[in-house]
Protein backbone atom coordinates (compact mmCIF):
# COMPACT_ATOMS: atom_id res chain seq x y z
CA UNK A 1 -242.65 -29.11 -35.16
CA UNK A 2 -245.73 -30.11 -37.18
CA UNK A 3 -246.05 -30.37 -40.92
CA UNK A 4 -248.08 -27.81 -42.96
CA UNK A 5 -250.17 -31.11 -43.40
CA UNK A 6 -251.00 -31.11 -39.53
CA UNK A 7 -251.62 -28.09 -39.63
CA UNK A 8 -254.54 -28.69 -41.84
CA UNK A 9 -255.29 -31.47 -40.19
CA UNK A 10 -256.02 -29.73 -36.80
CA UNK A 11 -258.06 -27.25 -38.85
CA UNK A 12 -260.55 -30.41 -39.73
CA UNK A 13 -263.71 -30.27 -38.05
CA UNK A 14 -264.61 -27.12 -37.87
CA UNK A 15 -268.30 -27.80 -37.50
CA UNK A 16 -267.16 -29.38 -34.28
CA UNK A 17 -268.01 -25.80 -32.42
CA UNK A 18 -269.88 -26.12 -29.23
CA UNK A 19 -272.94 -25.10 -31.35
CA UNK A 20 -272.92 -28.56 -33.04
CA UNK A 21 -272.15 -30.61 -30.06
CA UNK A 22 -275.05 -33.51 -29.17
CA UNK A 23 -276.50 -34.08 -26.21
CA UNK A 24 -274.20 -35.48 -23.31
CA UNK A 25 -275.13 -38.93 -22.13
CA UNK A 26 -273.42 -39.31 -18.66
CA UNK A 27 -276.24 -39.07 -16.02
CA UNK A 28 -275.73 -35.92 -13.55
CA UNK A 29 -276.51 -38.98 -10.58
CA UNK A 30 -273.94 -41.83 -10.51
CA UNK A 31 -276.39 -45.09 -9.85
CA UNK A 32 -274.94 -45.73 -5.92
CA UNK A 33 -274.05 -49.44 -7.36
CA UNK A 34 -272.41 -48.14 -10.23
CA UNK A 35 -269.32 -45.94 -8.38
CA UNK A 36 -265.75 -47.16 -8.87
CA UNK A 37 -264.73 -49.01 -6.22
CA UNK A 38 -261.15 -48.07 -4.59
CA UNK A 39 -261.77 -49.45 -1.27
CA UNK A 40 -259.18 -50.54 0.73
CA UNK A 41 -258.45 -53.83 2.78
CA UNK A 42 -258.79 -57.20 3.05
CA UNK A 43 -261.11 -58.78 3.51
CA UNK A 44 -263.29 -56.34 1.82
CA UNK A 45 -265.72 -55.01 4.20
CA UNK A 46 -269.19 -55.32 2.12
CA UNK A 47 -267.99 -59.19 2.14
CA UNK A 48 -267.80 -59.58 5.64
CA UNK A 49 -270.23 -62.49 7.50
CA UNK A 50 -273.29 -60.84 9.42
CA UNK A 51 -271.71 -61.45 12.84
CA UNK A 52 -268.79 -59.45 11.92
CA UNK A 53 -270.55 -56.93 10.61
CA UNK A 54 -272.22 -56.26 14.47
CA UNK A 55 -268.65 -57.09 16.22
CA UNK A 56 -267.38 -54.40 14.03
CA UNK A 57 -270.25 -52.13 14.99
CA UNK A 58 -271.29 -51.53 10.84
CA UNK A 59 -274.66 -52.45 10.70
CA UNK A 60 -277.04 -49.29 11.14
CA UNK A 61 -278.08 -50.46 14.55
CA UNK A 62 -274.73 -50.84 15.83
CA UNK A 63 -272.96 -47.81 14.44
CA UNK A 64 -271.32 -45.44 17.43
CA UNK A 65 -269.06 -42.83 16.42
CA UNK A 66 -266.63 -42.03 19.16
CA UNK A 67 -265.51 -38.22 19.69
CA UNK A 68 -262.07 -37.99 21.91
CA UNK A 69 -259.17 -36.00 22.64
CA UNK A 70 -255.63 -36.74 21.88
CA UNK A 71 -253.29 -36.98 24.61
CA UNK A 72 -250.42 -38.38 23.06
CA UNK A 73 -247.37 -37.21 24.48
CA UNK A 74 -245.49 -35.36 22.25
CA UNK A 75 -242.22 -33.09 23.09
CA UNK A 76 -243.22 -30.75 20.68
CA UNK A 77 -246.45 -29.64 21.52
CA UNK A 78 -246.44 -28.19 24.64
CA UNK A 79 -250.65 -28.12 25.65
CA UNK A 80 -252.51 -30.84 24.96
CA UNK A 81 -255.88 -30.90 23.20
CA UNK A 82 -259.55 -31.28 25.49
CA UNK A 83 -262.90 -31.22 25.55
CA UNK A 84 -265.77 -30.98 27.90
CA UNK A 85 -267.79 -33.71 26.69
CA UNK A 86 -266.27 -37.08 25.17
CA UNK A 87 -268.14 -39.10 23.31
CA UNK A 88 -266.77 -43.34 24.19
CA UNK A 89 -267.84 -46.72 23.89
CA UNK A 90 -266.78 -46.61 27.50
CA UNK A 91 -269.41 -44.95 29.20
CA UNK A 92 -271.73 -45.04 26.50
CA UNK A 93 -271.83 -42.19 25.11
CA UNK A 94 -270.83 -42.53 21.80
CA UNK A 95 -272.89 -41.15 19.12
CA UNK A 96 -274.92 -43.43 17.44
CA UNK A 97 -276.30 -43.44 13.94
CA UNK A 98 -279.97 -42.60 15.33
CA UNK A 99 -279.05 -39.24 17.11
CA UNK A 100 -276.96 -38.07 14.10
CA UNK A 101 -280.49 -38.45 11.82
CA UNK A 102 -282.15 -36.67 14.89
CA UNK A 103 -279.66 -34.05 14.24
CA UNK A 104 -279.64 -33.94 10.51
CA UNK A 105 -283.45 -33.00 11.08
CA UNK A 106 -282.36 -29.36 12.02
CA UNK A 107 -278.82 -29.29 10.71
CA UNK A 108 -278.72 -31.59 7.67
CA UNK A 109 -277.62 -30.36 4.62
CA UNK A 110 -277.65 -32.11 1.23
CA UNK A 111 -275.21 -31.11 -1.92
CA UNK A 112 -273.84 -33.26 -5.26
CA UNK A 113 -270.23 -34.37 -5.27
CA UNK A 114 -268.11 -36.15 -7.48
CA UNK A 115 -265.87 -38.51 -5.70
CA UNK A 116 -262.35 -38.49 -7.25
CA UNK A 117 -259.34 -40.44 -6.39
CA UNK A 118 -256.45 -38.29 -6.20
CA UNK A 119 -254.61 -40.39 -8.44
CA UNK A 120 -256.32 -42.45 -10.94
CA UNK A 121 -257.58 -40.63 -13.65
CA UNK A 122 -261.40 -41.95 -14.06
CA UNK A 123 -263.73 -39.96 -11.35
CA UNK A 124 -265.43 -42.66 -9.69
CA UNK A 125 -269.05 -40.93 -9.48
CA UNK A 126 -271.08 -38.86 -8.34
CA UNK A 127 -273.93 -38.25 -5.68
CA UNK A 128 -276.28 -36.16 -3.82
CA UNK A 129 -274.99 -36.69 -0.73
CA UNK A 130 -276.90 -36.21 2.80
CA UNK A 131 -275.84 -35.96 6.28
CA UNK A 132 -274.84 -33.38 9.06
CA UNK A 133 -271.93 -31.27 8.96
CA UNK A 134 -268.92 -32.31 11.61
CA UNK A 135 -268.80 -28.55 12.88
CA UNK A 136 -272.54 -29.24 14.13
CA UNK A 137 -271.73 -32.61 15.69
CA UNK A 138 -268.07 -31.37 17.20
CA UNK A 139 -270.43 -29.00 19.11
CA UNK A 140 -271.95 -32.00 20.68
CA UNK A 141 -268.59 -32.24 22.56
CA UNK A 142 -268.75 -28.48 24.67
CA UNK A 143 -266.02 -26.63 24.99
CA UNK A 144 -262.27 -27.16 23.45
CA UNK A 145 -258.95 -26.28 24.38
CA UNK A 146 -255.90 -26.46 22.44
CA UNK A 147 -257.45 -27.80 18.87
CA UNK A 148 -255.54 -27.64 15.35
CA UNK A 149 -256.27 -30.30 13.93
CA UNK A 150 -259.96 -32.84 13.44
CA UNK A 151 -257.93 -36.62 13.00
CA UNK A 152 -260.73 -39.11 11.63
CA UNK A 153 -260.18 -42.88 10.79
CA UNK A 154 -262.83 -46.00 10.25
CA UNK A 155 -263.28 -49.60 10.19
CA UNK A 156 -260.15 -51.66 8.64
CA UNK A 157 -260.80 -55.11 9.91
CA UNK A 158 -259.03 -54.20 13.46
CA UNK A 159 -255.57 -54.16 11.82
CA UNK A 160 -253.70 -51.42 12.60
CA UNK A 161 -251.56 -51.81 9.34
CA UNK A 162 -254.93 -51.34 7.50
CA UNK A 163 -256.41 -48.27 8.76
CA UNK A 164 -256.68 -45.40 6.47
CA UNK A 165 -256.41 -42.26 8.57
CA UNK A 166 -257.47 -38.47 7.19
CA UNK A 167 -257.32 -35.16 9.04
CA UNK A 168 -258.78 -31.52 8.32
CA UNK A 169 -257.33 -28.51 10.37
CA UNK A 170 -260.05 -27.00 12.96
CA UNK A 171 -260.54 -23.85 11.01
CA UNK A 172 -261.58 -25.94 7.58
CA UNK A 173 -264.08 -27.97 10.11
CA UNK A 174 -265.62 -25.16 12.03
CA UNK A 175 -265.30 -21.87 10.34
CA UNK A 176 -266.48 -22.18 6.92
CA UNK A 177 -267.52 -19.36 4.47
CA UNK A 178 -271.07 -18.18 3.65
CA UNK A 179 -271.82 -20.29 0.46
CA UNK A 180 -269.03 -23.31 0.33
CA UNK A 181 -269.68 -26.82 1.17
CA UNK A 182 -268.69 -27.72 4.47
CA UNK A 183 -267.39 -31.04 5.51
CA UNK A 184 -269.68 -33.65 6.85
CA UNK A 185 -270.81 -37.13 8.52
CA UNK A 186 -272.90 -38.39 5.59
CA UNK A 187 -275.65 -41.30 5.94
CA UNK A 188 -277.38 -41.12 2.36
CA UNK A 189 -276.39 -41.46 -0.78
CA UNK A 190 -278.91 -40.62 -3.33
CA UNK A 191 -281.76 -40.52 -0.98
CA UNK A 192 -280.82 -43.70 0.27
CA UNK A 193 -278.43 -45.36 3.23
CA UNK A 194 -275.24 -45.58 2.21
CA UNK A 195 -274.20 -48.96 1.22
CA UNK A 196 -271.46 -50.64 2.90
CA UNK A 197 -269.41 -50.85 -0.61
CA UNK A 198 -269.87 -46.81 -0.59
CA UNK A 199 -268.57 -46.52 3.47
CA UNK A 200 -272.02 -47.00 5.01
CA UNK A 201 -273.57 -46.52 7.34
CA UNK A 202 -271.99 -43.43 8.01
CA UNK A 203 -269.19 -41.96 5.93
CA UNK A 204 -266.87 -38.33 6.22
CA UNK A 205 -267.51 -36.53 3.09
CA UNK A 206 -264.80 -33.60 2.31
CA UNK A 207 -267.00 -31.76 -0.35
CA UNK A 208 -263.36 -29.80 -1.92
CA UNK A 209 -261.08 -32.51 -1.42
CA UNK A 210 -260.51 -35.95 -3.45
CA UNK A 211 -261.46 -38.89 -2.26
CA UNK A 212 -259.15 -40.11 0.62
CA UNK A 213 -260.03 -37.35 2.46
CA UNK A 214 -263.79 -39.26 2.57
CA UNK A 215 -263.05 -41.91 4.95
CA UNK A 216 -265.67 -44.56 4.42
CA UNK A 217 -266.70 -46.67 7.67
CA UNK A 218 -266.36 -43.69 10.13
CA UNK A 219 -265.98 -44.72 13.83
CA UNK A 220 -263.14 -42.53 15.14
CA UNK A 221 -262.69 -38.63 15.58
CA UNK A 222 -259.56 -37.22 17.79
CA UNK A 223 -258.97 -33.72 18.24
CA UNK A 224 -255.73 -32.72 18.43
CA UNK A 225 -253.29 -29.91 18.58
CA UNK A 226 -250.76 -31.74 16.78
CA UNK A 227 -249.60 -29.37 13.86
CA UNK A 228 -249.07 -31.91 11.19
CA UNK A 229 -251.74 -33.93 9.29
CA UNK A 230 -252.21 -37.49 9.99
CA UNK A 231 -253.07 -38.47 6.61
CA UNK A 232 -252.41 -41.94 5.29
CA UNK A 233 -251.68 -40.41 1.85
CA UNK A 234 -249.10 -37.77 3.19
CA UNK A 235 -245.85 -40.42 3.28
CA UNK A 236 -246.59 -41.35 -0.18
CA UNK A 237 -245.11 -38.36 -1.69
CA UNK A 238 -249.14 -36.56 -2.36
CA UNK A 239 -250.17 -33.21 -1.05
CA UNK A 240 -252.93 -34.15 1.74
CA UNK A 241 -253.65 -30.85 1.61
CA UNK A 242 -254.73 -30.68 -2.35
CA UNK A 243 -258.31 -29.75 -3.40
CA UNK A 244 -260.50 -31.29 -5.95
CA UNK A 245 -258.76 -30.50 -9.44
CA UNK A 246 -260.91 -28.83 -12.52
CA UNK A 247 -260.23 -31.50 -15.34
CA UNK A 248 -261.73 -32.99 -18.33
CA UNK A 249 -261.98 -36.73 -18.87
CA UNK A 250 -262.06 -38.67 -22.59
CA UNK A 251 -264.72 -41.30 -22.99
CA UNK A 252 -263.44 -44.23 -24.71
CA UNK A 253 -263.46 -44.83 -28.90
CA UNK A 254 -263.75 -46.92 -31.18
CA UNK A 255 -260.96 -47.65 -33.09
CA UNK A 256 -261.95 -47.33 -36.32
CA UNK A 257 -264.63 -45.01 -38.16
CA UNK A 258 -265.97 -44.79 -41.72
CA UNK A 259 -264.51 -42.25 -44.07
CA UNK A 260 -267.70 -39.45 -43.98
CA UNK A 261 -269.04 -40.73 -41.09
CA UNK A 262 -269.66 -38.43 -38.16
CA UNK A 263 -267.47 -38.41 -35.13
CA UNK A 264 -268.92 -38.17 -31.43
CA UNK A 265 -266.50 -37.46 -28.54
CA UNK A 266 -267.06 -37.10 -25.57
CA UNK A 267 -266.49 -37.07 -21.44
CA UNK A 268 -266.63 -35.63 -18.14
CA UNK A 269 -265.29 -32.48 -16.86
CA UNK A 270 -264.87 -31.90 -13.10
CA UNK A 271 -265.16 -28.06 -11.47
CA UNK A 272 -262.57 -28.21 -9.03
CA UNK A 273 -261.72 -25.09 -6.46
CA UNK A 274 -260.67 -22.88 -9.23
CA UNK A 275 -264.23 -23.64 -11.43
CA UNK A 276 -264.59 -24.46 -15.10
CA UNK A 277 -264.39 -22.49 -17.79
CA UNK A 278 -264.98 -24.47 -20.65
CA UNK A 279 -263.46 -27.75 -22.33
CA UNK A 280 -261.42 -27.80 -25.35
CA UNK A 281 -260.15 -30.51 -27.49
CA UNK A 282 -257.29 -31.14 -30.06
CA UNK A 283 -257.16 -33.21 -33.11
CA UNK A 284 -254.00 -33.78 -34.75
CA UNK A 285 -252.85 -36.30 -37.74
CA UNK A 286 -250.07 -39.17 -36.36
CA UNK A 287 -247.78 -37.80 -38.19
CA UNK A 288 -247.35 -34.42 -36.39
CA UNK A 289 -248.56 -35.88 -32.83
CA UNK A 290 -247.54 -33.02 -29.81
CA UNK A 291 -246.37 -34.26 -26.76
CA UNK A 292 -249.11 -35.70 -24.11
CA UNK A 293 -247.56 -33.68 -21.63
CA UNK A 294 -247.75 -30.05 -22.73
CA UNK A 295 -249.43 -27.85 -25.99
CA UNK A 296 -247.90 -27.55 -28.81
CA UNK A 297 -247.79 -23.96 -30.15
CA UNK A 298 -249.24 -24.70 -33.70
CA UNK A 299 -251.93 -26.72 -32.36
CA UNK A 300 -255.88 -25.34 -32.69
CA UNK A 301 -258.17 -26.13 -29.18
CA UNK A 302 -261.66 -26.06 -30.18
CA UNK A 303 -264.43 -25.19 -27.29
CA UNK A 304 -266.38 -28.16 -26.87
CA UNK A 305 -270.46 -28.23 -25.69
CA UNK A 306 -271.22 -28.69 -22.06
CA UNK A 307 -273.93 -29.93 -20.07
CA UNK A 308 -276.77 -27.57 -19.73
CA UNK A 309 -278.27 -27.25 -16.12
CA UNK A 310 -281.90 -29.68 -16.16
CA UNK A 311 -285.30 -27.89 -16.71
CA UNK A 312 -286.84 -30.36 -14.32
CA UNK A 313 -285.12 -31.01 -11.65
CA UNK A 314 -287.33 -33.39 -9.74
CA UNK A 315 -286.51 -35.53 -12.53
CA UNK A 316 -282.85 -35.76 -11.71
CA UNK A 317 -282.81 -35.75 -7.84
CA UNK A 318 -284.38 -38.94 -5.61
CA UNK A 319 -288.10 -38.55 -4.56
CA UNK A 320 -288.82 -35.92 -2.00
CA UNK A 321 -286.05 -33.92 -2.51
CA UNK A 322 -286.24 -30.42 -3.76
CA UNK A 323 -283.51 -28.41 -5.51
CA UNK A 324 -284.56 -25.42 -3.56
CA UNK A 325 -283.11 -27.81 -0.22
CA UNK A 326 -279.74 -28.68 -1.90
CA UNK A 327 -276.99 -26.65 -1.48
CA UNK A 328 -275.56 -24.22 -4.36
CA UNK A 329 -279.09 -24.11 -5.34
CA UNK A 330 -281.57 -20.84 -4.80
CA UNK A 331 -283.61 -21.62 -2.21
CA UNK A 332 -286.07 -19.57 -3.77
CA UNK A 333 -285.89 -20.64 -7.42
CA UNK A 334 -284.44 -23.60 -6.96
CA UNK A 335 -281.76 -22.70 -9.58
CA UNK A 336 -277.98 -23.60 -9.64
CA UNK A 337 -276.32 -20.04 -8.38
CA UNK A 338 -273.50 -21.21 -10.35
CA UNK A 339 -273.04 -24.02 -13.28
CA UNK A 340 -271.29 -26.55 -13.11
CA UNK A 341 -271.79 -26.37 -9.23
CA UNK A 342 -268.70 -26.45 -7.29
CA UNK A 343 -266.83 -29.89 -6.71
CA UNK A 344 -269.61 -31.79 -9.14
CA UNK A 345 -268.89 -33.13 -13.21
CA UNK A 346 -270.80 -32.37 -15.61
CA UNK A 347 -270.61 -34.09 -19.54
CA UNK A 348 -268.97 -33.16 -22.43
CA UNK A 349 -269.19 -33.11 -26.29
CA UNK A 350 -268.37 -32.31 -29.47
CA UNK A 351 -268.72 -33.68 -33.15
CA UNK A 352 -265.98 -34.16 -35.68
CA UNK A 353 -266.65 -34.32 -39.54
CA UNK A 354 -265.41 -34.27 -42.62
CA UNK A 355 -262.18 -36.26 -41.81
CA UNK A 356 -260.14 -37.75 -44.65
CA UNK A 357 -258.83 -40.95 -44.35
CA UNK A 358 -256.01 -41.22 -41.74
CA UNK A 359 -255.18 -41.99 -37.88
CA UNK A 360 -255.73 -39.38 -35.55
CA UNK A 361 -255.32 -38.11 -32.10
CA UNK A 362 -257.48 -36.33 -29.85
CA UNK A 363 -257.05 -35.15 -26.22
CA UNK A 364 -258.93 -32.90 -24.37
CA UNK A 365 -258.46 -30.53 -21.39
CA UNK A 366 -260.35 -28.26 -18.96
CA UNK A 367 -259.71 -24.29 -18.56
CA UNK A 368 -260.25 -23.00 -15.60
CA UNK A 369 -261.96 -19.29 -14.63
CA UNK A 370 -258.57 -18.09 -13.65
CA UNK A 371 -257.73 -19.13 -17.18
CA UNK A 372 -255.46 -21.57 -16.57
CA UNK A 373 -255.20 -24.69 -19.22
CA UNK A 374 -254.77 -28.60 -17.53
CA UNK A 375 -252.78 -29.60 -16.54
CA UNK A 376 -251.07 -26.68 -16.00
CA UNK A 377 -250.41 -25.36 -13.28
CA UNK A 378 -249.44 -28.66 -11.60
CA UNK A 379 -246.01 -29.10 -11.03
CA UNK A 380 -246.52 -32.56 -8.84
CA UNK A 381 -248.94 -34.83 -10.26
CA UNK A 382 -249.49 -36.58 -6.74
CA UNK A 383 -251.17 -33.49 -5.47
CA UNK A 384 -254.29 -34.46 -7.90
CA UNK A 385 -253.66 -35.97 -11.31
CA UNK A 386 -255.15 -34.26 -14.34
CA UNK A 387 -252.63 -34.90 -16.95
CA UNK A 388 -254.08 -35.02 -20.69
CA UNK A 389 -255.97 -37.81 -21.82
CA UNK A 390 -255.60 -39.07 -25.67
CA UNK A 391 -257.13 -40.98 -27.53
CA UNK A 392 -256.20 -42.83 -30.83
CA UNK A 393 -258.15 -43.64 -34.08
CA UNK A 394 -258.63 -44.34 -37.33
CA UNK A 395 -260.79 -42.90 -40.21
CA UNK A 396 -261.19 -44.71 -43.45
């Protein structure tokens, strides 16, 4: 239990409200150049010679997407999966990366994303993504019979140990509500193509789902009626299934600060499925540290500031592109119908003075608009890891 002493300690601050926080410095567009990098693979793929790059079919003009049926035999499935129109390599018919732009002229959609891995606990940026949802480019195929499941896969240096395999079931692909994201063949990035260190020329981006779920170096679509997912992440004890968690992230700190000097911290928060709330952080003395796992009764959260929406949009989005076009905006005011949007991060930050001399600790944590504190309630950390993050320092 803490002392009286931390106690007081966590009572520090107080001019820490929201109304006192500074002005975040994250940008709401992640540089393309600057994302993490969790790529899989070796070689890596960016770092393959030119000729490879065509053999591999991963240069813009030699991109085909191929669009099949599954007819792997399989005792417990008794009707396998069709469709009217394959596209293959074959006959040569596969989609190539000129017919998708022709089709993201009437069906392309554009909408920011943070890109999360489902279990490291840095997001690795985020975008305005562009591209053409799958349901729109399934259709390409005619009819279906006997579809549950959308298996996708890309380029892994032809080695079958290597590929990194993802799945969505047919209803998440084709049937999704008025106002959500849906999931889609993207081919910008930022208002530019897609690099091949960020899965260019043409990537799957899962707008509620972390980031294996956005296979980078798409080439391969099966449709299936195979019950179970196919995902590359499912034997490793995660939830394939798991959307995009609402979290808050800790920029680093210095070490040490000056006895009277003002405190700045600060991060990223993430609105997951469930939406964000606000962000909250704890201070607490060493002495009486709580556990990094769960609150500790006697311990004070204090709301934090968070990122306004921009004034000016066209000074955050790439040349030529409208808020009014993106989606979660109006398209009449070209206003975010919600903020933070859905499935994007926005910064964080709050001010601590008046600290005495002494080490502290300070995490912080997202609440979510069911009311629900991080990481709570996540019994398996696999499915999306949002555990606390702390950070340590020193005044005096």
């Amino acid at each position: 239990m803490a002392t009286s002493e931390g106690r007081a300690a966590s009572a520090v601050g107080l001019e820490s409200e929201k109304s006192a926080g500074t002005v975040p410095t994250h940008p709401l567009l992640t540089p393309a150049g600057e994302f993490r990098d969790v790529s899989r693979g070796d070689p890596k793929i960016h770092l393959l010679p030119a000729e490879a790059l065509v053999r591999g079919r991963l240069t813009p003009e030699t991109w085909r997407l191929e669009i099949t049926a599954d007819h792997t035999p399989n005792p417990a499935i008794k009707d396998l999966a069709g469709i009217s129109k394959p596209l293959t390599l074959a006959d040569g018919t596969a989609l190539d990366l000129a017919t998708l732009m022709e089709l993201g002229r009437k069906h392309g959609v554009k909408y920011l994303k943070a890109m999360q891995c489902m279990n490291i606990p840095t997001p690795l940026g985020q975008g305005l993504w562009e591209g053409v949802p799958l349901r729109d480019v399934l259709r390409l195929c005619g009819a279906m019979r006997n579809v549950r499941r959308i298996y996708y896969w890309g380029f892994h240096n032809n080695d079958p140990k290597q590929r990194f395999q993802s799945s969505l079931s047919y209803t998440q692909v084709m049937e999704t509500a008025p106002g959500e994201l849906p999931a889609f063949l993207a081919y910008r990035l930022n208002g530019e193509p897609i690099s091949l260190m960020r899965g260019g020329p043409v990537r799957m981006v899962i707008p509620w789902a972390h980031g294996f779920k956005s296979i980078k170096w798409l080439q391969q679509i099966v449709v299936t009626n195979d019950y179970k997912t196919n995902d590359t992440y499912a034997e490793q004890n995660n939830d394939p299934e798991s959307h995009l968690k609402t979290a808050a992230y800790l920029d680093d700190l210095p070490k040490r600060h000056r006895t009277g000097q003002p405190i700045q911290i600060s991060g990223l928060a993430i609105s997951g499925l469930s939406g964000l709330k606000r962000v909250e952080y704890a201070l607490s003395r060493e002495d009486s540290k709580p556990s990094a796992q769960a609150g500790n009764e006697v311990e004070r959260w204090i709301a934090c500031q968070l990122e306004e929406p921009p004034r000016d949009w066209r000074r955050i989005l790439p040349t030529g592109v409208s808020a009014r076009e993106v989606l979660g905006f109006d398209p009449k005011s070209g206003k975010p119908a919600s903020w933070p949007l859905r499935y994007s991060m926005i910064s964080w930050s709050a001010t601590l003075k008046s600290l005495p001399s002494g080490k502290y600790t300070v995490r912080a944590r997202a609440v979510d608009l069911n009311g629900f504190e991080q990481p709570e309630p996540r019994p398996n950390q696999r499915s999306g890891g949002n555990a606390l993050e702390v950070r340590e320092f020193e005044v005096g």
